[in-house]
N, C-alpha and C. Protein backbone atom coordinates (compact mmCIF):
# COMPACT_ATOMS: atom_id res chain seq x y z
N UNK A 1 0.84 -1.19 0.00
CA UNK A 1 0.00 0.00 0.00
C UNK A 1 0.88 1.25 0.00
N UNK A 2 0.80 2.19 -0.60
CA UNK A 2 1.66 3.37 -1.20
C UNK A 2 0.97 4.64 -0.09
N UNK A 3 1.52 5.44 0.28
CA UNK A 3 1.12 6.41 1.57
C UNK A 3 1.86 7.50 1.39
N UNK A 4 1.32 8.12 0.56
CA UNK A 4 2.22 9.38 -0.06
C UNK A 4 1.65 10.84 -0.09
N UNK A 5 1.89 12.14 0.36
CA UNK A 5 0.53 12.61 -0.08
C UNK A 5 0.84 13.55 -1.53
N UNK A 6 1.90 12.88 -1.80
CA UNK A 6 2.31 13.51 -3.40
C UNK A 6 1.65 12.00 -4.06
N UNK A 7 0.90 10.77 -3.66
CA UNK A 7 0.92 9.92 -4.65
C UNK A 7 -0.40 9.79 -4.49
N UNK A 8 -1.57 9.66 -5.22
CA UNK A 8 -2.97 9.52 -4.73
C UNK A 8 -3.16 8.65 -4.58
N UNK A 9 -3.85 8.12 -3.45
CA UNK A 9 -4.34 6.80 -2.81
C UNK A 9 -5.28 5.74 -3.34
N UNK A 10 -4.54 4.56 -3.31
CA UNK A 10 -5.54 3.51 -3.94
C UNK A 10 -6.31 2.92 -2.81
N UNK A 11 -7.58 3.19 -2.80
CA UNK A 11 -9.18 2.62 -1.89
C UNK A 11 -9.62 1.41 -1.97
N UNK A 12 -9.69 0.95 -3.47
CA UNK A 12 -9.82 -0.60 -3.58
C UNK A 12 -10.56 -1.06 -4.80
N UNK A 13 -10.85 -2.24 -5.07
CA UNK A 13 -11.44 -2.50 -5.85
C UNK A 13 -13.11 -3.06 -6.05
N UNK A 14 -13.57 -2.63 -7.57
CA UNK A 14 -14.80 -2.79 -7.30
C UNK A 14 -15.38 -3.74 -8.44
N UNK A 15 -16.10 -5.06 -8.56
CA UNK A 15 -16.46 -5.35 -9.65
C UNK A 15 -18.02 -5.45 -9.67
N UNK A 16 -18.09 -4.54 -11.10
CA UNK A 16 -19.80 -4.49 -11.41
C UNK A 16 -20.51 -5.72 -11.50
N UNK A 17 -19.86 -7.17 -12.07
CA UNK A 17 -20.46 -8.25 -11.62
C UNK A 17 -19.82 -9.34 -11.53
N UNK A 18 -20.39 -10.50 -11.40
CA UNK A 18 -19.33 -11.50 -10.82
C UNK A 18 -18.20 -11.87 -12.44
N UNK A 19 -17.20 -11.73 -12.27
CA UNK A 19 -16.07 -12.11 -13.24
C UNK A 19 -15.65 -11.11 -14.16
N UNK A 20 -16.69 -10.14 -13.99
CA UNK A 20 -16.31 -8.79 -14.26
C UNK A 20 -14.86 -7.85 -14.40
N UNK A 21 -14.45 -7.14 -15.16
CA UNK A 21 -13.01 -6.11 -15.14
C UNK A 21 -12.84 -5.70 -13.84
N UNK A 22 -11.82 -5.84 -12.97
CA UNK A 22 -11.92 -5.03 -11.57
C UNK A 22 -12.06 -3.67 -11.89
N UNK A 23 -12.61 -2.54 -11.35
CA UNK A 23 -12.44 -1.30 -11.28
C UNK A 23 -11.68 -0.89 -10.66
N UNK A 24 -10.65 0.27 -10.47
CA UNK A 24 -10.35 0.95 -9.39
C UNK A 24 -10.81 2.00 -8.87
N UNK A 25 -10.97 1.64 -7.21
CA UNK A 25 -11.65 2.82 -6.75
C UNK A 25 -10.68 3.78 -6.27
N UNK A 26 -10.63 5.56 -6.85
CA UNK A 26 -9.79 6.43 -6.38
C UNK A 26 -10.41 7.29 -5.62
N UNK A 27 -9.98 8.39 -5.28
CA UNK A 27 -10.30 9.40 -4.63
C UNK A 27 -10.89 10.38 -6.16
N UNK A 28 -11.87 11.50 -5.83
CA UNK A 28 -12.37 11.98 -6.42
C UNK A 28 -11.46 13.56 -5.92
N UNK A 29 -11.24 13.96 -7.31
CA UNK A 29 -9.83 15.11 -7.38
C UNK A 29 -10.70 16.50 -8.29
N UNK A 30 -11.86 16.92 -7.65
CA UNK A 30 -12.55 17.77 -8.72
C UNK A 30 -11.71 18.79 -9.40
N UNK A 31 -10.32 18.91 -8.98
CA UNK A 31 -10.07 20.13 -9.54
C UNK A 31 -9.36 19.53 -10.89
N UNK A 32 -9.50 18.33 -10.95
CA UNK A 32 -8.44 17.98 -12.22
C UNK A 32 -7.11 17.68 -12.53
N UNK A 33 -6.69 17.97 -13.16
CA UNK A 33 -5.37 17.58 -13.62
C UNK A 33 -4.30 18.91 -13.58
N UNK A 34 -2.96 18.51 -13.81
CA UNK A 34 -2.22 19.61 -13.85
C UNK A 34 -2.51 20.10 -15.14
N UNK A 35 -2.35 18.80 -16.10
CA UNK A 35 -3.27 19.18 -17.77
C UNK A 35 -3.65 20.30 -17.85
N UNK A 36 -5.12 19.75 -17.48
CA UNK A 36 -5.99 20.85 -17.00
C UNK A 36 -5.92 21.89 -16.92
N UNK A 37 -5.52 22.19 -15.64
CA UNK A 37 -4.68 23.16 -15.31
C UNK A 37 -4.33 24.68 -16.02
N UNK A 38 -2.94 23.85 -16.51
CA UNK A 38 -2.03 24.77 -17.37
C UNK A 38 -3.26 24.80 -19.16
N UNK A 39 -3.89 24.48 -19.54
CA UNK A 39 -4.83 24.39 -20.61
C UNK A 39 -5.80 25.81 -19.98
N UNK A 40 -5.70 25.82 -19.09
CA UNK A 40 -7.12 27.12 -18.59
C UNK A 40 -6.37 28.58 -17.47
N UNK A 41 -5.21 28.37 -17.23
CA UNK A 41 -4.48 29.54 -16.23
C UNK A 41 -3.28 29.29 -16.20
N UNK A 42 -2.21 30.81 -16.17
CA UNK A 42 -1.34 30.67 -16.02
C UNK A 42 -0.46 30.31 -14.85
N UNK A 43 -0.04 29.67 -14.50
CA UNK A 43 0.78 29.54 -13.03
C UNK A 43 1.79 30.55 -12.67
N UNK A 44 2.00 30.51 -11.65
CA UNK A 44 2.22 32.14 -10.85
C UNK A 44 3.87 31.47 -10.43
N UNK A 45 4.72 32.48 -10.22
CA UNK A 45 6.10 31.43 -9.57
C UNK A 45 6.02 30.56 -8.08
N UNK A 46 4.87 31.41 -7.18
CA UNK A 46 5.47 30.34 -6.01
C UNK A 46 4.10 28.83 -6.19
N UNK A 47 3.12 28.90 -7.31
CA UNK A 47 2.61 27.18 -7.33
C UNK A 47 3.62 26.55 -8.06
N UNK A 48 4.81 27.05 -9.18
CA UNK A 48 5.54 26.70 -9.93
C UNK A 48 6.56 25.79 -8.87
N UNK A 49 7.29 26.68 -8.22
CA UNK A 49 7.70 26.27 -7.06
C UNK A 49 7.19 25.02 -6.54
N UNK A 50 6.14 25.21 -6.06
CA UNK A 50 5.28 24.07 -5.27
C UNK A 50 4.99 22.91 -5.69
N UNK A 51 4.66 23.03 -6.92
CA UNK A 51 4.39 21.61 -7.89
C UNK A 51 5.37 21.04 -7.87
N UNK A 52 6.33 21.72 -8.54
CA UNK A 52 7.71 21.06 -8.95
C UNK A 52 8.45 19.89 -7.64
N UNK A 53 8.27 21.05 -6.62
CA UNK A 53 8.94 20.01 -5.18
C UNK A 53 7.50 18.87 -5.38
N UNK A 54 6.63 19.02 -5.31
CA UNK A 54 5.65 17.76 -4.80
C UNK A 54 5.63 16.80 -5.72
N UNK A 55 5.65 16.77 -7.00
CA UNK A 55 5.94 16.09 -8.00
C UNK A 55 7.03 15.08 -7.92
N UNK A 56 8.54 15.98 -7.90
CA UNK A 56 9.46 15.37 -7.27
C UNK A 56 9.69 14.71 -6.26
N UNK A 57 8.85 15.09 -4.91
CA UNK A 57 8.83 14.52 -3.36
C UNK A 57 7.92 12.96 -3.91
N UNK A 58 7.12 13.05 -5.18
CA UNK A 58 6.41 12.06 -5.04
C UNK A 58 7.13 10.90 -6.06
N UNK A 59 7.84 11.39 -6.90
CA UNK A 59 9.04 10.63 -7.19
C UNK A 59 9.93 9.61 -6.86
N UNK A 60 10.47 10.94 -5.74
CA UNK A 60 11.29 10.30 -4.85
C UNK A 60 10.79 9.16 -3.59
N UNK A 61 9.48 9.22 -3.40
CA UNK A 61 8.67 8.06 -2.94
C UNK A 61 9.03 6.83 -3.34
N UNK A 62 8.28 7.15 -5.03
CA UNK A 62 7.99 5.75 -5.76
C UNK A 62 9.30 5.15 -5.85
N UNK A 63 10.41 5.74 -6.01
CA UNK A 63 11.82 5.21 -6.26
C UNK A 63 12.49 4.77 -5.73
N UNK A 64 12.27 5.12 -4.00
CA UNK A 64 12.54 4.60 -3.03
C UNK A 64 11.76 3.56 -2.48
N UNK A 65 10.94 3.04 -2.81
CA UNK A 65 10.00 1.70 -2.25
C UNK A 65 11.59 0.77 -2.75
N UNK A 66 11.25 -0.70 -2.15
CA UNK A 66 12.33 -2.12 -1.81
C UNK A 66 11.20 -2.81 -2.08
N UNK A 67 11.36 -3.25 -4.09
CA UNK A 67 12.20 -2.81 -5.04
C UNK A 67 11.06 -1.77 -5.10
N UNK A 68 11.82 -0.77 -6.07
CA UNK A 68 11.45 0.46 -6.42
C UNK A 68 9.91 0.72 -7.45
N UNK A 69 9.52 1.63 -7.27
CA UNK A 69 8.23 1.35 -8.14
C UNK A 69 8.64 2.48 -9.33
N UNK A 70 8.62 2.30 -10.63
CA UNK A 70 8.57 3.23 -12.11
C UNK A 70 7.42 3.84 -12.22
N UNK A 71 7.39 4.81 -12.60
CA UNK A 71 5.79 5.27 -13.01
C UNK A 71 5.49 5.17 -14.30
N UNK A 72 6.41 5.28 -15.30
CA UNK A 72 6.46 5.22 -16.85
C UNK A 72 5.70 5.66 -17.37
N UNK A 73 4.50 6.61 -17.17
CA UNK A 73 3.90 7.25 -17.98
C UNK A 73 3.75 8.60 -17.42
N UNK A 74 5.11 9.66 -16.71
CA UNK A 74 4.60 10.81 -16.37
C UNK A 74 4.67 11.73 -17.28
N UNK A 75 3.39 12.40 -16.93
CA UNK A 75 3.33 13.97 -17.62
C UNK A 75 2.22 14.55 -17.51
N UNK A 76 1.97 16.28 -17.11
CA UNK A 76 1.05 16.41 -16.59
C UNK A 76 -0.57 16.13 -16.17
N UNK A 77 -1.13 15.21 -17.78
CA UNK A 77 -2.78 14.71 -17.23
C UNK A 77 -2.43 13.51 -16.24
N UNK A 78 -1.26 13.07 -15.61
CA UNK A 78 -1.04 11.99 -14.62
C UNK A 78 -0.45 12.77 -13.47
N UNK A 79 -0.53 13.67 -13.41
CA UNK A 79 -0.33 14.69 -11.94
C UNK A 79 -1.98 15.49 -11.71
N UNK A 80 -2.59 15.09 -10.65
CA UNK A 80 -4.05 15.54 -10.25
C UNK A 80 -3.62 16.57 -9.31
N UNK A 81 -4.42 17.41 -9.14
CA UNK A 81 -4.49 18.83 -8.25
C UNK A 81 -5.64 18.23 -7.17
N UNK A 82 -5.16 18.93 -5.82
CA UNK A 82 -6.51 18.41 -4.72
C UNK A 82 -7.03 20.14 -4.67
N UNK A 83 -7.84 20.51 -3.64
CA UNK A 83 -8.25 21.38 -3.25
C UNK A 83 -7.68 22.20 -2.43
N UNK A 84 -6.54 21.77 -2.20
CA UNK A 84 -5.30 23.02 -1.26
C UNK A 84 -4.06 22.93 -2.60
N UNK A 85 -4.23 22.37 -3.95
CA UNK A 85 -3.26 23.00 -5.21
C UNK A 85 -2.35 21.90 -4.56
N UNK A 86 -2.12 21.00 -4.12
CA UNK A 86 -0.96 19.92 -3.79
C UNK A 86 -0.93 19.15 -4.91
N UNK A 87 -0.25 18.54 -5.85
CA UNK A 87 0.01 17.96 -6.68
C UNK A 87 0.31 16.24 -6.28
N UNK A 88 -0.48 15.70 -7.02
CA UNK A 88 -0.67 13.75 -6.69
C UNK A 88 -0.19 13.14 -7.88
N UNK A 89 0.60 12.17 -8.28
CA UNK A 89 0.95 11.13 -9.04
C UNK A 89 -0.04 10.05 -8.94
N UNK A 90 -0.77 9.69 -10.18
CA UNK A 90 -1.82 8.99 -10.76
C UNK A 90 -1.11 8.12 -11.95
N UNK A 91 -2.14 7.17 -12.04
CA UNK A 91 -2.60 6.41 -13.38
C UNK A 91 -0.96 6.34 -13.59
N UNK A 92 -0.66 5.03 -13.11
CA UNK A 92 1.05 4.62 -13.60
C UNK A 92 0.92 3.54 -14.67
N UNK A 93 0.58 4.39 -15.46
CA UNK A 93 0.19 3.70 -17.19
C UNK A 93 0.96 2.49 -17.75
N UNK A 94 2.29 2.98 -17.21
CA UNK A 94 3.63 1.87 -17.52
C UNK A 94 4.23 1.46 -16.30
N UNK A 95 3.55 1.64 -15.22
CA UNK A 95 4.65 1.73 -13.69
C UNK A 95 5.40 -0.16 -13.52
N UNK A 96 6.25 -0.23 -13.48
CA UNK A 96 7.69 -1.15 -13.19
C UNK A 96 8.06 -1.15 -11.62
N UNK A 97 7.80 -2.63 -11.10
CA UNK A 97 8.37 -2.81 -10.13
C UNK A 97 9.72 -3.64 -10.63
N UNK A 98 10.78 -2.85 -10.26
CA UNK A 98 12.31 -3.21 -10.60
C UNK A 98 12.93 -4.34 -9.71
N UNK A 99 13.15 -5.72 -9.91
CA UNK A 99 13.75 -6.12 -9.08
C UNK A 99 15.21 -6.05 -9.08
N UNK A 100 15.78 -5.64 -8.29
CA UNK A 100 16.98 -5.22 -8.16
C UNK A 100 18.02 -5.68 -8.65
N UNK A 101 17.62 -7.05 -8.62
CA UNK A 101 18.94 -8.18 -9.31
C UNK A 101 18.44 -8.77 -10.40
N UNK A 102 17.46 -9.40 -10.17
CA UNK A 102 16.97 -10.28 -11.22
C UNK A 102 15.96 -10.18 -12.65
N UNK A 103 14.97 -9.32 -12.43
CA UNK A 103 14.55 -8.62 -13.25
C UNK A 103 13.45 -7.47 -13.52
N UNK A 104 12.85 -7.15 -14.43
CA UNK A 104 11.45 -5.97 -14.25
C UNK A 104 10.08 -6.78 -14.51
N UNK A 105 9.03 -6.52 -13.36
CA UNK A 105 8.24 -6.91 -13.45
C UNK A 105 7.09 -5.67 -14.41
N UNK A 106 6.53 -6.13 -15.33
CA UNK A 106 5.32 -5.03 -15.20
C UNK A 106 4.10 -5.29 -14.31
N UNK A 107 3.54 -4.09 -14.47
CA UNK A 107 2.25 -4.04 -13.62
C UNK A 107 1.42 -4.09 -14.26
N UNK A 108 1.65 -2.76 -15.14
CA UNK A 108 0.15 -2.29 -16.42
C UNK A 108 1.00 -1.64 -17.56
N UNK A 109 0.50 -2.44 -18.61
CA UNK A 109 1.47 -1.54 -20.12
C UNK A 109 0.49 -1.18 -20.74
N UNK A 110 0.76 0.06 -21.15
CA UNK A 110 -0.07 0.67 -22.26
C UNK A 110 0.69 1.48 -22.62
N UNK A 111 0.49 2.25 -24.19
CA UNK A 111 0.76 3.12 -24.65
C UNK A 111 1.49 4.60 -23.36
N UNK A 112 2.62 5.33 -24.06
CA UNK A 112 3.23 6.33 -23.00
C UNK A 112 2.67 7.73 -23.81
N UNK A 113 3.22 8.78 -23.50
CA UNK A 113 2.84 9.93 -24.13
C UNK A 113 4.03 10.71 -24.77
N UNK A 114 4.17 10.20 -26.11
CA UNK A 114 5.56 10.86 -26.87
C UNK A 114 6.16 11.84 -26.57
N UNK A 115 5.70 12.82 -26.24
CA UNK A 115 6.48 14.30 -26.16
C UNK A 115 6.82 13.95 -24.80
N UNK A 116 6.26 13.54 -24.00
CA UNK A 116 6.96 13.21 -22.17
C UNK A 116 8.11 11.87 -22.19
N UNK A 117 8.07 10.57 -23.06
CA UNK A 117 8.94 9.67 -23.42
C UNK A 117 10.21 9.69 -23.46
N UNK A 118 11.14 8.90 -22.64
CA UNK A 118 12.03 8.74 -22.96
C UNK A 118 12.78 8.28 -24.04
N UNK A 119 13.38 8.49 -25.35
CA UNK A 119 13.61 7.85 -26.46
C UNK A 119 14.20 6.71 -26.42
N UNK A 120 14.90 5.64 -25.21
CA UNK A 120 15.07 4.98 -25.02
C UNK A 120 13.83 3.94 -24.99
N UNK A 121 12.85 4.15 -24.88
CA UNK A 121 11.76 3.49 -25.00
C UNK A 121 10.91 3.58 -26.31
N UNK A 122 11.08 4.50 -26.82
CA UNK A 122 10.22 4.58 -27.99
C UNK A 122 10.58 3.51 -29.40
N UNK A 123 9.70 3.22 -30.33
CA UNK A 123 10.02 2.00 -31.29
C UNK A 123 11.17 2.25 -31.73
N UNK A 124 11.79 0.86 -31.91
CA UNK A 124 13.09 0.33 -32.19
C UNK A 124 13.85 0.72 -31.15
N UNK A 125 14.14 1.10 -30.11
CA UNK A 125 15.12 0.79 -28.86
C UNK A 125 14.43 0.22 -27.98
N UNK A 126 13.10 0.05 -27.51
CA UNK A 126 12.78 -0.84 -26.81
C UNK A 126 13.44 -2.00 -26.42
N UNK A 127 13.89 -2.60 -27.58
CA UNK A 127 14.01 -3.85 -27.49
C UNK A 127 15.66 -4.12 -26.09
N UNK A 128 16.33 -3.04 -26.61
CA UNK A 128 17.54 -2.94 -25.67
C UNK A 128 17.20 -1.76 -24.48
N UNK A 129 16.19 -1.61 -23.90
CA UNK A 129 16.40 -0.63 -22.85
C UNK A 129 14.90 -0.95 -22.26
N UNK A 130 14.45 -1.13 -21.42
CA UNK A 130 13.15 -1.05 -20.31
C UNK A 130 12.98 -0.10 -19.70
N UNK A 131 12.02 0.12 -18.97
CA UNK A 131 11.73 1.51 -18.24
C UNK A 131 12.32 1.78 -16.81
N UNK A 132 12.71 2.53 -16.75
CA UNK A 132 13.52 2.72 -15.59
C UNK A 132 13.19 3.64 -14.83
N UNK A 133 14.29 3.87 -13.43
CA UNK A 133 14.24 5.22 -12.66
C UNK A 133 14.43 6.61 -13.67
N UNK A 134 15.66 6.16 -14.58
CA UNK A 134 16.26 7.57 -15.65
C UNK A 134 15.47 7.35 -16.22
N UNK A 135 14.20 6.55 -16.91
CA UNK A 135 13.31 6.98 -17.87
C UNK A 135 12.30 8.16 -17.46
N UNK A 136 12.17 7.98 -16.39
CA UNK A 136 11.13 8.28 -15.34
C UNK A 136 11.88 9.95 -15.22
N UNK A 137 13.37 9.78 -14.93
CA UNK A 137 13.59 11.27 -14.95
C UNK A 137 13.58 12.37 -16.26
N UNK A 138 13.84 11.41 -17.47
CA UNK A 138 13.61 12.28 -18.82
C UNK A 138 12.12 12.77 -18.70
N UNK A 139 11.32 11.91 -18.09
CA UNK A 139 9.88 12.53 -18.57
C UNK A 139 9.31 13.20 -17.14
N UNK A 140 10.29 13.50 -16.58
CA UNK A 140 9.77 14.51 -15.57
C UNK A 140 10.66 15.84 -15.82
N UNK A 141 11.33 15.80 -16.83
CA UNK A 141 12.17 17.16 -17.39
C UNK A 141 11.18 17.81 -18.49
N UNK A 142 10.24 16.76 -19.29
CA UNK A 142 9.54 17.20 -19.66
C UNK A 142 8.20 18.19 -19.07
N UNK A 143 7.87 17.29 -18.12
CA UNK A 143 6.76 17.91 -17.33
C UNK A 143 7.28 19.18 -16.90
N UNK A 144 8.35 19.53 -16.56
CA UNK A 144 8.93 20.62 -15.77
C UNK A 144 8.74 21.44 -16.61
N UNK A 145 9.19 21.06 -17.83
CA UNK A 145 9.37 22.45 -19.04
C UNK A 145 7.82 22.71 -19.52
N UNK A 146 6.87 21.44 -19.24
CA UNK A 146 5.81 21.81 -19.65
C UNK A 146 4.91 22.89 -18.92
N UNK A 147 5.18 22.81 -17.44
CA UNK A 147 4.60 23.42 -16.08
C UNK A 147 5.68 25.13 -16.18
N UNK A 148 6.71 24.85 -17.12
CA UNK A 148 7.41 26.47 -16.77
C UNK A 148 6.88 27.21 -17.99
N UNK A 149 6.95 26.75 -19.23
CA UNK A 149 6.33 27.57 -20.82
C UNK A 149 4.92 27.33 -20.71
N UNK A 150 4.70 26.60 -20.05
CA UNK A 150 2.67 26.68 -20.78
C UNK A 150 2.79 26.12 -22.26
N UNK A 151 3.69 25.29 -22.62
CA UNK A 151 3.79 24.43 -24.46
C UNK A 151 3.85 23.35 -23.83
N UNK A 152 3.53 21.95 -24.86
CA UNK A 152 3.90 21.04 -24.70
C UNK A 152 5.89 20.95 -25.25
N UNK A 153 6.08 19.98 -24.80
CA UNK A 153 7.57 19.68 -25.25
C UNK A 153 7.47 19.54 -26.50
N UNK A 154 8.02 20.54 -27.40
CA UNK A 154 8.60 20.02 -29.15
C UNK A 154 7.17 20.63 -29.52
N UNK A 155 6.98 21.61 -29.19
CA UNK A 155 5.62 22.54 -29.27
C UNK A 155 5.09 22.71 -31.29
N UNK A 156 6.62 22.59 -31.40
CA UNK A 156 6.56 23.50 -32.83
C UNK A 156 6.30 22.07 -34.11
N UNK A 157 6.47 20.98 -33.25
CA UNK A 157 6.00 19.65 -34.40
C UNK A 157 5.07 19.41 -34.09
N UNK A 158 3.93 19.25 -34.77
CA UNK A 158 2.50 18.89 -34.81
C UNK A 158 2.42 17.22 -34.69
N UNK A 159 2.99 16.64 -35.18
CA UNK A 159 3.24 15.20 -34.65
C UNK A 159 3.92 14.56 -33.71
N UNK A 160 3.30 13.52 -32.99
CA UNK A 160 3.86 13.00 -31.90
C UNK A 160 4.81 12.30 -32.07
N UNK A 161 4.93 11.57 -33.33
CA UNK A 161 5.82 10.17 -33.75
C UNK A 161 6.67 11.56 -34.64
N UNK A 162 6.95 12.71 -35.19
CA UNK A 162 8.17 13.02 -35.35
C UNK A 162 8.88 13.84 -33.55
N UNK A 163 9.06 13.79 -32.92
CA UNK A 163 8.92 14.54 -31.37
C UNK A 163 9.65 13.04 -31.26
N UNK A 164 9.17 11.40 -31.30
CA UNK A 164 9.81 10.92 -30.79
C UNK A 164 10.86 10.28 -31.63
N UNK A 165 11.01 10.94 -33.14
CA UNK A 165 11.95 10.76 -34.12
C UNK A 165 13.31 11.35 -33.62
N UNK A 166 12.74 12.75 -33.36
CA UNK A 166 14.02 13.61 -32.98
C UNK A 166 14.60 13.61 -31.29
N UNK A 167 13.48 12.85 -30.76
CA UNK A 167 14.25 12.64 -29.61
C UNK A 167 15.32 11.59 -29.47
N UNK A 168 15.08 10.38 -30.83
CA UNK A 168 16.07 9.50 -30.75
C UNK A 168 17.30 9.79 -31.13
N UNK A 169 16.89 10.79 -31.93
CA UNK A 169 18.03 11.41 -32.79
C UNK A 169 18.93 12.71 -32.05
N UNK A 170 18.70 12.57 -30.61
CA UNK A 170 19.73 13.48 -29.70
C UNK A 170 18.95 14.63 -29.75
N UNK A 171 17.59 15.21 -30.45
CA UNK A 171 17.40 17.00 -30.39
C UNK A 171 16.25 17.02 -29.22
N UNK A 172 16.48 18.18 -28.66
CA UNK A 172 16.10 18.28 -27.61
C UNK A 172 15.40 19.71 -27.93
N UNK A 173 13.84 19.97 -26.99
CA UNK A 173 13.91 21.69 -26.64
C UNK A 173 14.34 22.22 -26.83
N UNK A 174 14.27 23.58 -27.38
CA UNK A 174 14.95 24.95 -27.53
C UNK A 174 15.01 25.70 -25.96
N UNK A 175 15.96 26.86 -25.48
CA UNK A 175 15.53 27.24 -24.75
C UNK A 175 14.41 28.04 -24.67
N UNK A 176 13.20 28.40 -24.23
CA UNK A 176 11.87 29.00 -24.43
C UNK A 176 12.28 30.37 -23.98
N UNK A 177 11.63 30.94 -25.64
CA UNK A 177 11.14 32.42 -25.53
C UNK A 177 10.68 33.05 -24.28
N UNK A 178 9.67 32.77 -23.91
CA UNK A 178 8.77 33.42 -22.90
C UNK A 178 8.21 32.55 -22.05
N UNK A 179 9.28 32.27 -20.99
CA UNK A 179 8.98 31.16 -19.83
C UNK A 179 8.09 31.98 -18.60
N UNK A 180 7.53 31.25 -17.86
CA UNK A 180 7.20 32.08 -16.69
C UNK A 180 8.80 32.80 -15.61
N UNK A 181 8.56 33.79 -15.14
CA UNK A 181 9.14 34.30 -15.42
C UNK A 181 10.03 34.08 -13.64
N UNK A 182 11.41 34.12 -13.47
CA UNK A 182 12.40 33.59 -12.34
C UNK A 182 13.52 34.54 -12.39
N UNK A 183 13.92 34.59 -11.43
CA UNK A 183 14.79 35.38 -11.21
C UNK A 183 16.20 34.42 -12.18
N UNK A 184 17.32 35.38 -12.86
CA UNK A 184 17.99 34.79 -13.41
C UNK A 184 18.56 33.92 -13.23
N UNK A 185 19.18 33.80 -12.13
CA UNK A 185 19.76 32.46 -11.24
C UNK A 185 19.12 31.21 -12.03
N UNK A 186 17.85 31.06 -11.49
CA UNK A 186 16.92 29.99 -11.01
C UNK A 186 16.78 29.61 -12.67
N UNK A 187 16.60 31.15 -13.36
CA UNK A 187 16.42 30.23 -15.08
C UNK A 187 17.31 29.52 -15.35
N UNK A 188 19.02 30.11 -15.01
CA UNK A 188 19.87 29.79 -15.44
C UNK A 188 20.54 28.07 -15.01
N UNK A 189 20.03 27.45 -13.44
CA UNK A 189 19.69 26.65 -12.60
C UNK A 189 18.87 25.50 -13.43
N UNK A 190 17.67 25.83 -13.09
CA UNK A 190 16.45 25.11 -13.85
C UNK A 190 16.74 24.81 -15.51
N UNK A 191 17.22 25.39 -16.38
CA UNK A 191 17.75 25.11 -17.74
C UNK A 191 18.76 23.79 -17.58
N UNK A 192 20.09 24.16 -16.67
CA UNK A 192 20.70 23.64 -16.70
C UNK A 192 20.58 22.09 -15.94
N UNK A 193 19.43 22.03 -15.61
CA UNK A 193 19.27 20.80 -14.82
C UNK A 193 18.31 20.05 -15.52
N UNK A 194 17.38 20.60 -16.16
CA UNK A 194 16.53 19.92 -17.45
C UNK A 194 17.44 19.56 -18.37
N UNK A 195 18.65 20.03 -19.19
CA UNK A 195 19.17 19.39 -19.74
C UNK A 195 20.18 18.06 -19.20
N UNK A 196 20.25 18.16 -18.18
CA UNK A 196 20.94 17.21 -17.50
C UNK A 196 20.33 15.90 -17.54
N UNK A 197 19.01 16.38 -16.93
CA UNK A 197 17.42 15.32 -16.93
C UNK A 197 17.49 14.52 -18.49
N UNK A 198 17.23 15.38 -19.58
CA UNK A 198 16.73 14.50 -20.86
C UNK A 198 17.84 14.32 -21.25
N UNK A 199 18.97 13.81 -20.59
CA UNK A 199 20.74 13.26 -21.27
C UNK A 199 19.96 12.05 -22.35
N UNK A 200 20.47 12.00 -23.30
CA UNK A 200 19.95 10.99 -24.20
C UNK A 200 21.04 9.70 -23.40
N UNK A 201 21.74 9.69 -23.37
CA UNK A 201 22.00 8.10 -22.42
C UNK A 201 21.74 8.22 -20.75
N UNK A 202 20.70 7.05 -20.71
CA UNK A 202 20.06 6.96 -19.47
C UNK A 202 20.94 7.04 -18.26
N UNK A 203 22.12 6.53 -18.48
CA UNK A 203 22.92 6.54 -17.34
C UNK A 203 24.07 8.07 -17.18
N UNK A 204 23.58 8.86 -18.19
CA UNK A 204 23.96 10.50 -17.68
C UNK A 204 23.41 11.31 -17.09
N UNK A 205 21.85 10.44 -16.88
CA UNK A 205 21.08 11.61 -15.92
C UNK A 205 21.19 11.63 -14.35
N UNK A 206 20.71 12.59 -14.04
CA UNK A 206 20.79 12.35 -12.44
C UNK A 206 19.62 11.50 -11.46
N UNK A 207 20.15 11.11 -10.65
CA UNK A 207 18.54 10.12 -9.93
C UNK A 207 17.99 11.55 -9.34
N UNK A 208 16.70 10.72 -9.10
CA UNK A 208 15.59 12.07 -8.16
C UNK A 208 16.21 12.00 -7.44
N UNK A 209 16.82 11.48 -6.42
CA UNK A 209 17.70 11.78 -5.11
C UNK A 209 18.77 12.75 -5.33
């Protein structure tokens, strides 16, 4: 059982009849998504602030469970907002329990969300790379840049499958025109640590720790 209050809580299960799909029962999050969110208002610097640590604090949760839990599908419609603006990790689309030595279990696979993807995962490298802690951190460099510009990542390609062409192919983000706006430091900080994040080899990035 996961006890996080950056991770939203699983209640239990429900089936509509006997042999039925289990349901899951969650908590009800009226305010939505971070999606959401950023789709209808601009964020101000100190929720920018705030997200960012809770996001990460909830990260650093999942990564730290013995063995560790992956989320593999982050990006903002999988970060929910409560009613005090605290940010929750949801719907672990691809989430990986890693066994440490021996091997990766999945949980739930489905489809990821290209522009948040690590290119290590996307078609044709699959086959040599699984989802990991560093996958998990490329697509939370995304989210970051998504939560600081108000664009999606690779804003300016209208397709998802070229976004994960050029991510295989080493190109990354531009630095953004008109970010919300930080004292220079912190741009200069925050730039430099997103690129650190989407290192195209998994083992150049940094852990959430």
């Amino acid at each position: 059982q996961l006890n996080h209050q950056n991770v939203l809580p699983f209640l239990g299960i429900y089936h509509e009849t006997v042999g039925s799909p289990p349901l899951t029962i969650l908590p009800l999050m009226e305010h939505g998504s971070l999606q959401d969110l950023l789709t209808t208002q601009n964020i101000d610097p100190e929720s920018f602030q705030r997200t960012l640590i809770g996001i990460s604090t909830g990260v650093v949760y999942l990564h730290s469970r013995r063995p560790p839990i992956i989320h593999g599908d982050l990006h903002p419609g999988n970060v929910l907002i409560d009613a005090t603006g605290n940010p929750l990790l949801c719907d672990f689309g691809l989430s990986r329990i890693r066994h440490e030595v021996t091997r990766t279990r999945t949980i739930v696979q489905e489809a990821g969300r290209l522009r948040f993807m690590a290119p290590e995962l996307s078609e044709g490298w699959s086959k040599r790379f699984r989802t990991s802690p560093l996958s998990d951190i490329f697509s939370l460099a995304m989210t970051f840049l998504n939560i600081w510009t108000g664009e999606v990542p690779m804003f300016e390609l209208r397709k998802d499958a070229k976004v994960a062409s050029s991510f295989r192919k080493g190109k990354r983000p531009k630095f953004p025109t008109s970010p919300l706006y930080l004292a220079p430091r912190q741009t200069k900080d925050l730039w430099g640590l997103l690129n650190d994040m989407w290192a195209q080899e998994p083992f150049s990035r940094p852990s959430i720790s």
